[in-house]
PDB file of N, CA and C in Angstrom:
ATOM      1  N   UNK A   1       0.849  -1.183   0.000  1.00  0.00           N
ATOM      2  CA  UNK A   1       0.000   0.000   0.000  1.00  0.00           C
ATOM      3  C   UNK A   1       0.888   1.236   0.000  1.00  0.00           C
ATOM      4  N   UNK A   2       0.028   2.080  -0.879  1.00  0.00           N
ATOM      5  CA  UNK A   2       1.069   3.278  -1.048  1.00  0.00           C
ATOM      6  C   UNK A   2       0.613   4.317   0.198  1.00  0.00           C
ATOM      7  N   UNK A   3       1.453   5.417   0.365  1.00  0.00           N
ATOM      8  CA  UNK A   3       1.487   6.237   1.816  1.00  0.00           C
ATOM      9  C   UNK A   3      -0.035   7.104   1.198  1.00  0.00           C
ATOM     10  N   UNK A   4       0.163   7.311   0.271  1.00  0.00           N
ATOM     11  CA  UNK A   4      -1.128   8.107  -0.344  1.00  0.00           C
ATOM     12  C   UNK A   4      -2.054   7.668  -0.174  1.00  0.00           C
ATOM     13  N   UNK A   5      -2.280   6.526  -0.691  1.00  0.00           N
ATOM     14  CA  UNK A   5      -3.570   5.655  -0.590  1.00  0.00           C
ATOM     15  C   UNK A   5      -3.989   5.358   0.903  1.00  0.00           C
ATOM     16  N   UNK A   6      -3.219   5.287   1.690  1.00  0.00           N
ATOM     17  CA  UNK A   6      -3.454   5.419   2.966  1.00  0.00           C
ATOM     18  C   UNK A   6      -4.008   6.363   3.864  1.00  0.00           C
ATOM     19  N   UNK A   7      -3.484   7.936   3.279  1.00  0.00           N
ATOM     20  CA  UNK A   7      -3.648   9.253   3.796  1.00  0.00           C
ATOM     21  C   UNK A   7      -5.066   9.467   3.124  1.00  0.00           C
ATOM     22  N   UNK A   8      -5.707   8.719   2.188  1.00  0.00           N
ATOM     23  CA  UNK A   8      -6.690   8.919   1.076  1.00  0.00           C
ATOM     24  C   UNK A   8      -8.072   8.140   2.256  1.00  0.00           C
ATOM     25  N   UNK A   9      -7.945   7.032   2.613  1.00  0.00           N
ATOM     26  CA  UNK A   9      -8.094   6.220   3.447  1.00  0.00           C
ATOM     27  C   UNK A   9      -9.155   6.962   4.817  1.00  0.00           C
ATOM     28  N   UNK A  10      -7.405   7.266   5.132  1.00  0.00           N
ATOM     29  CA  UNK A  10      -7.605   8.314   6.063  1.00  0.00           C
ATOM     30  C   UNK A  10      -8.867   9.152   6.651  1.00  0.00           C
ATOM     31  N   UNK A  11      -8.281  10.060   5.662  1.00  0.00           N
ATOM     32  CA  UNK A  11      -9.058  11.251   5.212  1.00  0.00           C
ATOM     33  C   UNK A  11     -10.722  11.015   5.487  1.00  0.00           C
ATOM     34  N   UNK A  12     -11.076   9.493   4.250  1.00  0.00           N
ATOM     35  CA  UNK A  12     -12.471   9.568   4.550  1.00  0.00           C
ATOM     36  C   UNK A  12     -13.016   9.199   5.478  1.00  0.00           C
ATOM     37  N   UNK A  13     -12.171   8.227   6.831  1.00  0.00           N
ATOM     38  CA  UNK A  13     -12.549   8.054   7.887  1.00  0.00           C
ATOM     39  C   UNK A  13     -12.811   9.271   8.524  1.00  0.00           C
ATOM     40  N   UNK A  14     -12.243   9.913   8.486  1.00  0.00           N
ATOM     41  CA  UNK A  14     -12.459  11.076   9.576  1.00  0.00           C
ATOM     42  C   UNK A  14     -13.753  11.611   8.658  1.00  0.00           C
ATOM     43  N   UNK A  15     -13.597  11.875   7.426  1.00  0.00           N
ATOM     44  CA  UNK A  15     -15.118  12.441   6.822  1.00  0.00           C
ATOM     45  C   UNK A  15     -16.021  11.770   7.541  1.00  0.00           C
ATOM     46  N   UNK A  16     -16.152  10.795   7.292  1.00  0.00           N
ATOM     47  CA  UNK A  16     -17.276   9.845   8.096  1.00  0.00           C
ATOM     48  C   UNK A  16     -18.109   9.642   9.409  1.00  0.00           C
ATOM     49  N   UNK A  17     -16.822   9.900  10.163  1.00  0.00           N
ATOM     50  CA  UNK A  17     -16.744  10.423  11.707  1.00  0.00           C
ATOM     51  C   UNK A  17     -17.365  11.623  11.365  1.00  0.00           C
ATOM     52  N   UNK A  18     -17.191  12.412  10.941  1.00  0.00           N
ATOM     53  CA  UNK A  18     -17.962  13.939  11.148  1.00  0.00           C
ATOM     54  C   UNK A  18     -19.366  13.978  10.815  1.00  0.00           C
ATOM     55  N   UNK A  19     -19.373  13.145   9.516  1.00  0.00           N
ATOM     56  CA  UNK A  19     -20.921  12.947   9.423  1.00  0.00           C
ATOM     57  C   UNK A  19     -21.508  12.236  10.336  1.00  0.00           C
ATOM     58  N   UNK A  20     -21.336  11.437  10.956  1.00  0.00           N
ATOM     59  CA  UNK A  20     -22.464  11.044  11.945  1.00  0.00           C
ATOM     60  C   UNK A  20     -22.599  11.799  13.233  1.00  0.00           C
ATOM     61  N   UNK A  21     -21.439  12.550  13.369  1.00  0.00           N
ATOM     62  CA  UNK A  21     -21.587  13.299  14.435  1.00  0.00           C
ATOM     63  C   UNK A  21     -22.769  14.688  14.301  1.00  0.00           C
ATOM     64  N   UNK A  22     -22.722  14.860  12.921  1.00  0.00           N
ATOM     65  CA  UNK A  22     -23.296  16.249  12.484  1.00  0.00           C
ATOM     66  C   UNK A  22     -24.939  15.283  12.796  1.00  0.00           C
ATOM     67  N   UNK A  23     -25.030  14.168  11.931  1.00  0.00           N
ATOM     68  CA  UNK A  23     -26.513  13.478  12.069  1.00  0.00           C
ATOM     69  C   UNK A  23     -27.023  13.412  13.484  1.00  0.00           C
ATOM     70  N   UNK A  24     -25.846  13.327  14.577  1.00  0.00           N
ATOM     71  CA  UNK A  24     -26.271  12.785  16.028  1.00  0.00           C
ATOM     72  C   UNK A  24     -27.016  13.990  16.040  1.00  0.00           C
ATOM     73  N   UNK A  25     -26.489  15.567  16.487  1.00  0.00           N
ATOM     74  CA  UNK A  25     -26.904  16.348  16.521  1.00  0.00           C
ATOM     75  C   UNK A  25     -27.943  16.606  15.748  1.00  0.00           C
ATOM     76  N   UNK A  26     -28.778  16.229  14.853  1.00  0.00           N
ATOM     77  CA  UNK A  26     -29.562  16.794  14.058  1.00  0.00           C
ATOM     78  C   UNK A  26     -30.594  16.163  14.741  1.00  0.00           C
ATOM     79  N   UNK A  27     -30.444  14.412  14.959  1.00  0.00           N
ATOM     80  CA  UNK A  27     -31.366  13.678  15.959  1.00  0.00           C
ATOM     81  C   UNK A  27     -31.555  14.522  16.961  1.00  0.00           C
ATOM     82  N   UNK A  28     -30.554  14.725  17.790  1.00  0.00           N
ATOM     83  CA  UNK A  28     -30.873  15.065  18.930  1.00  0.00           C
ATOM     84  C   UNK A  28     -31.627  16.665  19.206  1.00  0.00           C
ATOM     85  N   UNK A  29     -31.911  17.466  17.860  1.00  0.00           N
ATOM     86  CA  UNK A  29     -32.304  18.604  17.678  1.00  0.00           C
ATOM     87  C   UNK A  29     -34.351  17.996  17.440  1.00  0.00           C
ATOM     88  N   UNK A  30     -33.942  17.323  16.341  1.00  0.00           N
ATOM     89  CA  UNK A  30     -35.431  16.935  16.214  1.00  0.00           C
ATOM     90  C   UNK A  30     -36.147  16.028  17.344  1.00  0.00           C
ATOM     91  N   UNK A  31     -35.554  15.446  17.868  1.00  0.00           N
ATOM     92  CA  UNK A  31     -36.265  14.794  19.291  1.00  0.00           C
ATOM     93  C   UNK A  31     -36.716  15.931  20.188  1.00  0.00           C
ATOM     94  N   UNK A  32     -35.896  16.967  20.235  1.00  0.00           N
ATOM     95  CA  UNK A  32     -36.201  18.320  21.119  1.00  0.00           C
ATOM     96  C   UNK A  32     -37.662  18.604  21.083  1.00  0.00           C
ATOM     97  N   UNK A  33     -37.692  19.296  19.656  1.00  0.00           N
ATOM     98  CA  UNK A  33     -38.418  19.526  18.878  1.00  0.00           C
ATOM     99  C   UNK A  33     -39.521  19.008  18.978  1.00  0.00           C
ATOM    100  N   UNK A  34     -39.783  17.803  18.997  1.00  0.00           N
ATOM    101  CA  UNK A  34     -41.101  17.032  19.061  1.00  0.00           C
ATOM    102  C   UNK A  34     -41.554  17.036  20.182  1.00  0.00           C
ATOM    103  N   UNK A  35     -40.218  16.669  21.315  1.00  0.00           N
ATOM    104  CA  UNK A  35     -40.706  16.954  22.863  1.00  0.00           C
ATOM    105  C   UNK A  35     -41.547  18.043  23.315  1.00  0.00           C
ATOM    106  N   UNK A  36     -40.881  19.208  22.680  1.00  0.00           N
ATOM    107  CA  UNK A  36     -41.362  20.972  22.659  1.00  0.00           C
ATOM    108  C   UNK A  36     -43.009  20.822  22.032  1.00  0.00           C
ATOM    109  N   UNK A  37     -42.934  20.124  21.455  1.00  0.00           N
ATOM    110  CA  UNK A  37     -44.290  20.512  20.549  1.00  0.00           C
ATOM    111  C   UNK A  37     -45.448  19.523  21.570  1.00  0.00           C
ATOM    112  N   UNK A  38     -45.036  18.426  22.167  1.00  0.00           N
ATOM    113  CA  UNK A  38     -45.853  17.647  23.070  1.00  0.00           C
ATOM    114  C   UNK A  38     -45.654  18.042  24.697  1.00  0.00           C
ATOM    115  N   UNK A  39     -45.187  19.103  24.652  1.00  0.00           N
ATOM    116  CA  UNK A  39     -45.032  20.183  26.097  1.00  0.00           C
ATOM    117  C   UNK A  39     -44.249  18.782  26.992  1.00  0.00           C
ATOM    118  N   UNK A  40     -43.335  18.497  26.646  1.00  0.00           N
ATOM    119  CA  UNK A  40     -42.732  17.560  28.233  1.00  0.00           C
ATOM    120  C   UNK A  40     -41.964  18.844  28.860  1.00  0.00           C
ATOM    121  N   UNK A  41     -41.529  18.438  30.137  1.00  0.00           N
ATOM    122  CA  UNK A  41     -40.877  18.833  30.776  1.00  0.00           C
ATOM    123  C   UNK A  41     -39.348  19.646  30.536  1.00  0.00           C
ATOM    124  N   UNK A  42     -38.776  20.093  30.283  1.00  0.00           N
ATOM    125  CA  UNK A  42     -37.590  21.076  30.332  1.00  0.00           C
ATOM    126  C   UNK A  42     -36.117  19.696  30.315  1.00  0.00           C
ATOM    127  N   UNK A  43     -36.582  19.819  31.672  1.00  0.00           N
ATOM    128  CA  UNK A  43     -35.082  18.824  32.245  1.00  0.00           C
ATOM    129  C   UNK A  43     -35.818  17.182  31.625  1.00  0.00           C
ATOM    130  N   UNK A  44     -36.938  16.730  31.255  1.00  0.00           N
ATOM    131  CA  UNK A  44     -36.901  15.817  30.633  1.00  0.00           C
ATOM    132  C   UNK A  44     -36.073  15.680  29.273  1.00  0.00           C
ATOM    133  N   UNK A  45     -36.339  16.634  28.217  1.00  0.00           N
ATOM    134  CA  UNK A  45     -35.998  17.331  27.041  1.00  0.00           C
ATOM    135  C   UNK A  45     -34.527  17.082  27.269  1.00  0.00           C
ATOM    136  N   UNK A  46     -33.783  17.717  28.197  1.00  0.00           N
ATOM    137  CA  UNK A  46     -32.204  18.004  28.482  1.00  0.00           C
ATOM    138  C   UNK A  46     -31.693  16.508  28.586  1.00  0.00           C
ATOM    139  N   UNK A  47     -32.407  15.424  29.440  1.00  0.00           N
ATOM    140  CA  UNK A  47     -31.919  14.087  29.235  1.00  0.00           C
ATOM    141  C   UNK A  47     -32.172  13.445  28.382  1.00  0.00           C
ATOM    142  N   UNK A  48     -33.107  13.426  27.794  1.00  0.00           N
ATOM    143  CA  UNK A  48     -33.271  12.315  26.301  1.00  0.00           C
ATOM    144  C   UNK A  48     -32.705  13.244  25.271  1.00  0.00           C
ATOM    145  N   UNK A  49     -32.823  14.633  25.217  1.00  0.00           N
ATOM    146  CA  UNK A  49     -32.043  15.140  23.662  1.00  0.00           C
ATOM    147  C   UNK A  49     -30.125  15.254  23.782  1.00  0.00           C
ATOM    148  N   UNK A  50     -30.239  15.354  24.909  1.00  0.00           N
ATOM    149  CA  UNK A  50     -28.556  15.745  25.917  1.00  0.00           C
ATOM    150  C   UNK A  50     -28.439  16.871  24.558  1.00  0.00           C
ATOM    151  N   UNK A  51     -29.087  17.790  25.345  1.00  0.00           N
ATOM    152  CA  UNK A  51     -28.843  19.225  24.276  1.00  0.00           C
ATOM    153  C   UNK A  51     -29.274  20.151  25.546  1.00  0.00           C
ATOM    154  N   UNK A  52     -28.148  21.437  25.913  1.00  0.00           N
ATOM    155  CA  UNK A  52     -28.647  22.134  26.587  1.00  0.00           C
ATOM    156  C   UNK A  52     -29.661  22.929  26.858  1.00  0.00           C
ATOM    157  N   UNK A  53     -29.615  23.354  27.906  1.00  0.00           N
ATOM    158  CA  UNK A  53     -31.242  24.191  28.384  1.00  0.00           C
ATOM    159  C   UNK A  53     -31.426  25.211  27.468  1.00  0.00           C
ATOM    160  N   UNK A  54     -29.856  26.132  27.513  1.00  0.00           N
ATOM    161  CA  UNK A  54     -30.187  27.122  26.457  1.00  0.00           C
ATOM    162  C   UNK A  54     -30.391  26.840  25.100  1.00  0.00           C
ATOM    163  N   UNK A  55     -29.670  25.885  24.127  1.00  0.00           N
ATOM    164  CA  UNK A  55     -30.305  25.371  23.220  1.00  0.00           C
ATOM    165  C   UNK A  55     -31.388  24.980  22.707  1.00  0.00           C
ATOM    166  N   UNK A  56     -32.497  24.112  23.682  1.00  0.00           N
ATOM    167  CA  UNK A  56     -33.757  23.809  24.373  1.00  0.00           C
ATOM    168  C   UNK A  56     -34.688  25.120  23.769  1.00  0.00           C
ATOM    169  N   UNK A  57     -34.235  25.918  24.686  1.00  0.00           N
ATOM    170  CA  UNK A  57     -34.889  27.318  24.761  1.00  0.00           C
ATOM    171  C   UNK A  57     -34.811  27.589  22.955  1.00  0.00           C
ATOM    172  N   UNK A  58     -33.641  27.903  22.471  1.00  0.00           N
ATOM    173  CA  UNK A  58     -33.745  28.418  21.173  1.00  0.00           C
ATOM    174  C   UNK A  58     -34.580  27.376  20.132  1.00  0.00           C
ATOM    175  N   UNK A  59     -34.617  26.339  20.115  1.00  0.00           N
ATOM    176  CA  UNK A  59     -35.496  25.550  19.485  1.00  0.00           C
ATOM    177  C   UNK A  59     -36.931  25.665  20.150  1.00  0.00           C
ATOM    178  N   UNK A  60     -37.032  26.148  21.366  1.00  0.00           N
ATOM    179  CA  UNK A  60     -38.491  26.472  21.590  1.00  0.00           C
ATOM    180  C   UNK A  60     -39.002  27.675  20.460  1.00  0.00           C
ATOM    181  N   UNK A  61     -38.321  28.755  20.998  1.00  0.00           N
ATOM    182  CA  UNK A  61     -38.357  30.235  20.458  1.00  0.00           C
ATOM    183  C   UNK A  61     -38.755  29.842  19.008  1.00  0.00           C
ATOM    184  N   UNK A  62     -37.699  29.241  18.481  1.00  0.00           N
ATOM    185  CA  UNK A  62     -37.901  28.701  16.466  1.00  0.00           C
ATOM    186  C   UNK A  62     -39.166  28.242  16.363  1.00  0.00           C
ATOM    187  N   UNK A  63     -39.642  27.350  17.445  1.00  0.00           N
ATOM    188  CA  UNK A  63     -40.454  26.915  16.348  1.00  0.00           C
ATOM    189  C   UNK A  63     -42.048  27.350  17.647  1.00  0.00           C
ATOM    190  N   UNK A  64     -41.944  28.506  18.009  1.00  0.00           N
ATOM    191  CA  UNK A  64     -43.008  29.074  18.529  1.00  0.00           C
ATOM    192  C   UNK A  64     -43.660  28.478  19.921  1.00  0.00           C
ATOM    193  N   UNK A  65     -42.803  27.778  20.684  1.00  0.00           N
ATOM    194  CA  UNK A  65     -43.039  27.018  21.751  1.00  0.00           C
ATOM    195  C   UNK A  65     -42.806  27.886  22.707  1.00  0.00           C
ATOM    196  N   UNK A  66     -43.495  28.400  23.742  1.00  0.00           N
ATOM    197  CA  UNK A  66     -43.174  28.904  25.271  1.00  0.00           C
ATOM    198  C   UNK A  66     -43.205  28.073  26.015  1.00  0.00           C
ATOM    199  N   UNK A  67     -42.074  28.126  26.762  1.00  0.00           N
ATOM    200  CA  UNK A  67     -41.940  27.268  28.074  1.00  0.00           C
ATOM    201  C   UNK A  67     -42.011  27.952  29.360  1.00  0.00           C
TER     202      UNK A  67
END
């Protein structure tokens, strides 16, 4: 194996890694989201989305939710 083909390799592992990390977050945005829209609890929201309070809050605000 050449050093290139390796660094090539590489490369898309880590691409890969980033994409699912970007997807985790997107899950864990739309679970919010749905929570927000079925009024649960705050600190429920914070443990099943593990997305902060203030975050929480700004996805309330977006999509017209008062908490």
């Amino acid at each position: 194996m050449f050093l290139t083909e390796y660094d090539k390799e590489r490369e898309f592992e880590l691409l890969r890694r980033e994409e699912r990390r970007e997807t985790e977050a997107e899950v864990n945005e739309r679970v919010a989201k749905d929570m927000l829209k079925k009024n649960y609890p705050l600190d429920a929201i914070k443990d099943i989305s593990r997305l902060s309070e203030d975050a929480i809050r700004k996805l309330a605000r977006s999509i017209g939710v008062v908490l």
